[in-house]
Structures are given as structure tokens and as C-alpha cells.
Protein backbone atom coordinates (compact mmCIF):
# COMPACT_ATOMS: atom_id res chain seq x y z
CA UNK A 1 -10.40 53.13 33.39
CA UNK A 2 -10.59 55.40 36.57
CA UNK A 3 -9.70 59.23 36.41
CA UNK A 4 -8.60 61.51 39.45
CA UNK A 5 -9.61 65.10 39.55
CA UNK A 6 -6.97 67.02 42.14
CA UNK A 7 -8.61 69.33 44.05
CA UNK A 8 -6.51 72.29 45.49
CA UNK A 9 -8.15 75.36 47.67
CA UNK A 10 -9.77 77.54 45.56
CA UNK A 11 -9.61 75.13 42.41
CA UNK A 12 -13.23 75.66 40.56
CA UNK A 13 -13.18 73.48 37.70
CA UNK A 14 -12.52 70.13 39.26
CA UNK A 15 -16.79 69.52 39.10
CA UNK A 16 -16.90 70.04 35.28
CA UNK A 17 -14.42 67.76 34.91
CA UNK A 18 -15.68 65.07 37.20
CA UNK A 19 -19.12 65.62 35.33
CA UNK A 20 -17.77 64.88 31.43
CA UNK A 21 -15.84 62.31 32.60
CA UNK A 22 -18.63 60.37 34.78
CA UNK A 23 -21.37 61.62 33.03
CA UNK A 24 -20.43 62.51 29.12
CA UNK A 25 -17.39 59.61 28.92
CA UNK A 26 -19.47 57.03 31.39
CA UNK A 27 -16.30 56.41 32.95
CA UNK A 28 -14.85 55.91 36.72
CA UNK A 29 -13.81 59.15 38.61
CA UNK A 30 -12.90 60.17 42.28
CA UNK A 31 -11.90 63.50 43.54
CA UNK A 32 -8.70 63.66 45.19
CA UNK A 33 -7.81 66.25 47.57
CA UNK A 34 -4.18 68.45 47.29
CA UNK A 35 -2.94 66.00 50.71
CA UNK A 36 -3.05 62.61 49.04
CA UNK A 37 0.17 61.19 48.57
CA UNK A 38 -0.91 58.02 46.53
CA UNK A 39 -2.23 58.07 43.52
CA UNK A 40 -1.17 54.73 42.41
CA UNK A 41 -4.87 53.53 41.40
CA UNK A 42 -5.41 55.82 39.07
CA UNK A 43 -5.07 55.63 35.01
CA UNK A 44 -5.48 59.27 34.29
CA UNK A 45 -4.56 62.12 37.08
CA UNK A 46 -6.63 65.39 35.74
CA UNK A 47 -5.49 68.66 37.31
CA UNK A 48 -7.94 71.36 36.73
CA UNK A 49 -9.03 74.80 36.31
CA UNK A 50 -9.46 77.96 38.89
CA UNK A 51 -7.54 79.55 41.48
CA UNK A 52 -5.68 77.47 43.24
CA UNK A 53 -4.52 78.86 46.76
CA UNK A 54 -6.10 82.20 45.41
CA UNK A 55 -3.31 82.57 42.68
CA UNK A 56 -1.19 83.81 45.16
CA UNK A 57 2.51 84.93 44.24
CA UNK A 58 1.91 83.63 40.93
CA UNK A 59 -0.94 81.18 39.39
CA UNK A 60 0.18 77.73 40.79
CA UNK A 61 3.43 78.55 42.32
CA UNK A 62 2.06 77.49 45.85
CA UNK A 63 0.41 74.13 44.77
CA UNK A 64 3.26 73.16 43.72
CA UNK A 65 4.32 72.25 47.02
CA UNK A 66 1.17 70.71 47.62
CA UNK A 67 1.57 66.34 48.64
CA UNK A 68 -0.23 65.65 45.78
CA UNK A 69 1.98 66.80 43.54
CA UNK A 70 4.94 64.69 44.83
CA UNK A 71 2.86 61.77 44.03
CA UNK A 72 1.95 63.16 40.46
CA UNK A 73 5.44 63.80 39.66
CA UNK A 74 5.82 59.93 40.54
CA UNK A 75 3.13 58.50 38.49
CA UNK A 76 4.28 61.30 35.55
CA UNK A 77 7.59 59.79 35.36
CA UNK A 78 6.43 56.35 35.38
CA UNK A 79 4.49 56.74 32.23
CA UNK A 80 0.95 57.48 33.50
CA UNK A 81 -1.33 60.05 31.74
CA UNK A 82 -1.41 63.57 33.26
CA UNK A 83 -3.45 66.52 31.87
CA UNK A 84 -3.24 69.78 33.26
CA UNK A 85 -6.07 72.81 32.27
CA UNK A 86 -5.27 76.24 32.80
CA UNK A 87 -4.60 76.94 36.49
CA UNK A 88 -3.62 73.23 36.34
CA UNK A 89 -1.10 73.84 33.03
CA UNK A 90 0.41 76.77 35.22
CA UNK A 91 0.79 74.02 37.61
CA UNK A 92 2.79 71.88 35.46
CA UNK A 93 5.11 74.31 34.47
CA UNK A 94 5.78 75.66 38.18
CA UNK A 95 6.24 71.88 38.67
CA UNK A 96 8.45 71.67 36.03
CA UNK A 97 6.56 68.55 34.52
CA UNK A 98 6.23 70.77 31.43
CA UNK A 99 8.67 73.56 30.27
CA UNK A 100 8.13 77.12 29.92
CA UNK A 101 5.73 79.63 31.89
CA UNK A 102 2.96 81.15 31.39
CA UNK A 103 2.46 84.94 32.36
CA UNK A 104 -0.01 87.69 31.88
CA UNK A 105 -1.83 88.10 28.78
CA UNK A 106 -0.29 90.64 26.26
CA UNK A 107 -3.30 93.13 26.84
CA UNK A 108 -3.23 92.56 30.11
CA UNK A 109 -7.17 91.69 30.87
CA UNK A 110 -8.68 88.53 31.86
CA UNK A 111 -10.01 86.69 28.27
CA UNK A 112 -12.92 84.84 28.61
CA UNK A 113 -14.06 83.46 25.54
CA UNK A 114 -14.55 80.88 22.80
CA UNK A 115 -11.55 80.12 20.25
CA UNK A 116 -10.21 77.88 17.71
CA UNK A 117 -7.48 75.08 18.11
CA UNK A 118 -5.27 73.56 15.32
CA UNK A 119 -4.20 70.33 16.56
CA UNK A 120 -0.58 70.13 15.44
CA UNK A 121 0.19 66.74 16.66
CA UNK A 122 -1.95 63.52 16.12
CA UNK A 123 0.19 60.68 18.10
CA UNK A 124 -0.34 61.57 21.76
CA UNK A 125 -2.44 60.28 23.97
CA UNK A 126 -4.51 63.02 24.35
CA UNK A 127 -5.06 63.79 20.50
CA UNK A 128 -5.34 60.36 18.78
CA UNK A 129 -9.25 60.53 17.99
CA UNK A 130 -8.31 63.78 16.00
CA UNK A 131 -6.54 64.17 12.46
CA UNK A 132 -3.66 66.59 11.44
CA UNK A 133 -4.59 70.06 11.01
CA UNK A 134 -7.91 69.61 12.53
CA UNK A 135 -10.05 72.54 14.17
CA UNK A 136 -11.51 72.36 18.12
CA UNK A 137 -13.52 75.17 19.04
CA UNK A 138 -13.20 75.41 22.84
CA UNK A 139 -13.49 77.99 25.55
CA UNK A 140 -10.52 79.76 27.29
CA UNK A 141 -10.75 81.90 30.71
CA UNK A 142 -7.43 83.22 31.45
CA UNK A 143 -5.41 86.17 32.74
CA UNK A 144 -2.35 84.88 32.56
CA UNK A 145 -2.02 81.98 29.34
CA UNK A 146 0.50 83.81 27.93
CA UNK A 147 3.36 80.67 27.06
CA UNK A 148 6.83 81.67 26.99
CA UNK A 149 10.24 80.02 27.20
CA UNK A 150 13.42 80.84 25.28
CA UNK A 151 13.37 80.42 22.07
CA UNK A 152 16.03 77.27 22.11
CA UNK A 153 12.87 75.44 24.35
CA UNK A 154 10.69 76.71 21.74
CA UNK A 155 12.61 75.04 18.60
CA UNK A 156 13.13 71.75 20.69
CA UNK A 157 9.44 71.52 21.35
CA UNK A 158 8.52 71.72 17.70
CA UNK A 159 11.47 69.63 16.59
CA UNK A 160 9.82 67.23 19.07
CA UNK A 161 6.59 67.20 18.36
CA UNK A 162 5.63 68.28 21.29
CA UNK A 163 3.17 71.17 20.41
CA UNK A 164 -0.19 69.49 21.03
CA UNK A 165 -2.31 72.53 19.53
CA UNK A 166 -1.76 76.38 18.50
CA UNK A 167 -4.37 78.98 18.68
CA UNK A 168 -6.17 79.71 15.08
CA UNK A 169 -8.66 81.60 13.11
CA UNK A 170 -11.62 79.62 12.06
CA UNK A 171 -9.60 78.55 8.91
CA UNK A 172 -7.41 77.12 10.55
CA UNK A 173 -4.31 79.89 9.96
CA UNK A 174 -2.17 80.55 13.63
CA UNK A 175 -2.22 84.38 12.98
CA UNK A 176 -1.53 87.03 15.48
CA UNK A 177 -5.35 87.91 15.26
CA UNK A 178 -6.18 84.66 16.43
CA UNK A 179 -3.58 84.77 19.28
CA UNK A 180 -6.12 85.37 22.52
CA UNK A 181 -3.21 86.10 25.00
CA UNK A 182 0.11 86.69 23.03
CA UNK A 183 1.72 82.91 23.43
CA UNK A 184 4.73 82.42 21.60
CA UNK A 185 4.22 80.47 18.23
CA UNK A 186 0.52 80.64 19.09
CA UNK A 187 1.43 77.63 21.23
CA UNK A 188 -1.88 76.83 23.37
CA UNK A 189 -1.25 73.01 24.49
CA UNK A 190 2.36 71.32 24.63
CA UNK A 191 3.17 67.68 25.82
CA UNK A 192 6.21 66.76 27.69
CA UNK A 193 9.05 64.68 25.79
CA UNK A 194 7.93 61.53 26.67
CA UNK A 195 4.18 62.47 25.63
CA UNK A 196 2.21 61.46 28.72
CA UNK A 197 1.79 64.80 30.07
CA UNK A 198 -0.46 67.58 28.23
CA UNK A 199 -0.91 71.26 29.40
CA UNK A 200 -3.39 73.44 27.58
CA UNK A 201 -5.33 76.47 28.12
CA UNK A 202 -8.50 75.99 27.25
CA UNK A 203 -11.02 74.14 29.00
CA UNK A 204 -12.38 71.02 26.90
CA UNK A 205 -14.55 70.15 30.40
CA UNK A 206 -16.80 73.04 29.44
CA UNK A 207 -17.26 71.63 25.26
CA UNK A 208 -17.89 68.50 25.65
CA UNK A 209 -21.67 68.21 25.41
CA UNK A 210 -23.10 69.92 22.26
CA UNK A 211 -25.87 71.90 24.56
CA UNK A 212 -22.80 74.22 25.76
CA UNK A 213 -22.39 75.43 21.86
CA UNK A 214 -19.65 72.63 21.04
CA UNK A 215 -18.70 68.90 21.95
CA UNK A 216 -14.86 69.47 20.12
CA UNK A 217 -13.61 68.98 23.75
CA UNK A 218 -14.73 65.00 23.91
CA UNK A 219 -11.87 64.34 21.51
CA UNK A 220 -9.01 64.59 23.63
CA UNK A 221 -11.03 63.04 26.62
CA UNK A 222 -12.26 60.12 24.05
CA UNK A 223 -8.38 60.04 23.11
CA UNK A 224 -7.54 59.80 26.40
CA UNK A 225 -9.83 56.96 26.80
CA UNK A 226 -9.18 55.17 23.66
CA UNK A 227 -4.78 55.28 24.65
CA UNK A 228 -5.66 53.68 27.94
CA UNK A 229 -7.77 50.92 26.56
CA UNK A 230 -4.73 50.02 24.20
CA UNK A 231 -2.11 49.95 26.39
């Protein structure tokens, strides 16, 4: 299958990305720059982590507007796979491919650190190499991860499944302790209705080779893979 990794100014994830996926997952990649308008080729369109446009006005309110994401919106609606991580999920939203916002964290600080994921839903595409319940210990770096939407959104995405994973302690429980930014229901990845399009916070890109302290991250890039080769 062949991946694209968006690349916005400022972005500063897009090379761990390219790296698990050409290097870890052995499969096809290309950068694309924030211009294209075409992204028909692709399987997979991967927007990632950092700063884009400097975070200016709010975190991914400006790419937005970027070509790229006219062409994204495209392939999203035709049924391709789009994953969005951290400055990318707060792209998502202000693109309205996912609902919801995400604001500053409830202490207000940046949060850089290692957590726990619950994965809550085991028939996306992004999630299908896990099992219900299961634990991911991944990495978050964040100042503003803080999910929020009213709380009718909030009952439709659980009524729909659509809660991909929820923050959680080590055994698993989605307490306020284990809450690293203050996201409603402990929410930390949601998919849209139609499933094809994930948003999380943490960064699987940077635990998925076991040298970085965990590898949990290759299952949703392994799911990713194994939905493609399916379909």
C-alpha cells in the first residue's frame, strides 16, 4: 500500500512518521507538501504532529485552508483512510472531518509524557490488530489536547462507537488521575461516523520500535495495514 505524510510549515513530526512507516512497517511512503491538490494515489493520507503555520490563532486553524486539505476532504469522503496526530487531530476538527475541539490543557502547561490508552473500539481500521479493553502505552506532547464538544456530540459518539481510545491508568481504569489534559470522558482518539478517519493525541510514530521504551504504537499502523490489504 502507499502512505502520504502532509507536510505543513512548521509541521515536525512528518519524519517519524515517514520512518515507521518505510522503515518499521516496510511499506511505500512519499511526503506531500500542504500545496498538492491530488492525492488520489494514495491508500492512507497521514497528517502529523508539530506546529503547523506556528500554531497561529489557534493550533491548525490556518492549515485548514491549506490545498491539501481540499483534496483530503475529497479522498475522506470517498472512503479512504485518514489519520490525524496531534497538531494533525486539531486539524481535523478545524476541518470539521472530525467533531469537537480541542483547547488548552486543564493545567494549562505543555504535557510531555508517556501514558496509557484503553482501546474502546476494536472494528476500525485503525484498531483491528488490537482486542477490547486493551492497554497502549504511548507518548503525548501537547498544550492544547484538551477534547471538548457538547455533551449531545459526546453521547452520539459513544452511542456510535466512535471513541477509538480513552486515556487510563496502567489498569486500565479512565480515572481523572489518568486524564493528562482534562478531555471530556477521557476521550483521547475518536473516529468519524463512517470510521475512516481517526484523530488521536498521542503519537504512535514515536512507540513503534521497542528501543524508544514501547512498540504499542505498531498496532494501529499494522491495523492500518492489515484493513487496506482486505479491502
Amino acid at each position: 500500500m502507499k502512505f502520504a505524510v502532509l507536510v505543513f510549515p512548521a509541521s515536525n513530526c512528518e519524519v517519524d512518521a515517514f520512518h515507521v512507516i518505510r522503515d518499521v512497517l516496510g511499506e511505500t511512503v512519499e511526503y506531500v507538501w500542504h500545496e498538492e491538490r491530488d492525492l488520489r494515489k494514495y491508500d492512507c493520507l497521514v497528517v502529523p504532529g508539530g506546529f503547523s503555520f506556528g500554531d497561529h490563532l489557534r493550533c491548525g486553524a490556518i492549515a485548514r485552508f491549506s490545498p491539501v486539505l481540499s483534496a483530503l476532504r475529497e479522498e475522506a469522503e470517498r472512503g479512504k483512510l485518514v489519520i490525524g496526530i496531534c497538531n494533525g487531530f486539531q486539524i481535523l476538527t478545524e476541518s470539521h472531518l472530525l467533531p469537537g475541539a480541542l483547547i488548552r490543557n486543564a493545567g494549562q502547561r505543555f504535557v510531555c509524557r508517556t501514558v496509557w490508552l484503553r482501546c474502546e473500539n476494536v472494528e476500525t481500521p485503525f484498531t483491528n490488530q488490537m482486542s477490547v479493553g486493551g492497554h497502549l502505552n504511548i507518548p503525548i506532547a501537547h498544550g492544547e489536547g484538551n477534547f471538548v464538544a457538547d455533551e449531545a456530540i459526546l453521547d452520539a459518539l459513544e452511542a456510535n462507537g466512535q471513541v477509538a481510545f480513552r486515556y487510563c491508568d496502567e489498569g486500565g481504569k479512565a480515572t481523572a488521575a489518568a486524564n493528562p489534559n482534562g478531555s471530556a470522558r477521557n476521550i483521547a482518539g475518536l473516529v468519524n461516523r463512517a470510521g475512516n478517519v481517526l484523530g488521536l493525541m498521542p503519537h504512535p510514530e514515536r512507540a513503534s520500535e521497542a528501543l524508544l521504551g514501547s512498540a504499542d504504537g505498531l498496532k494501529i499502523w499494522r491495523s492500518i495495514v492489515r484493513w487496506v490489504e482486505r479491502t
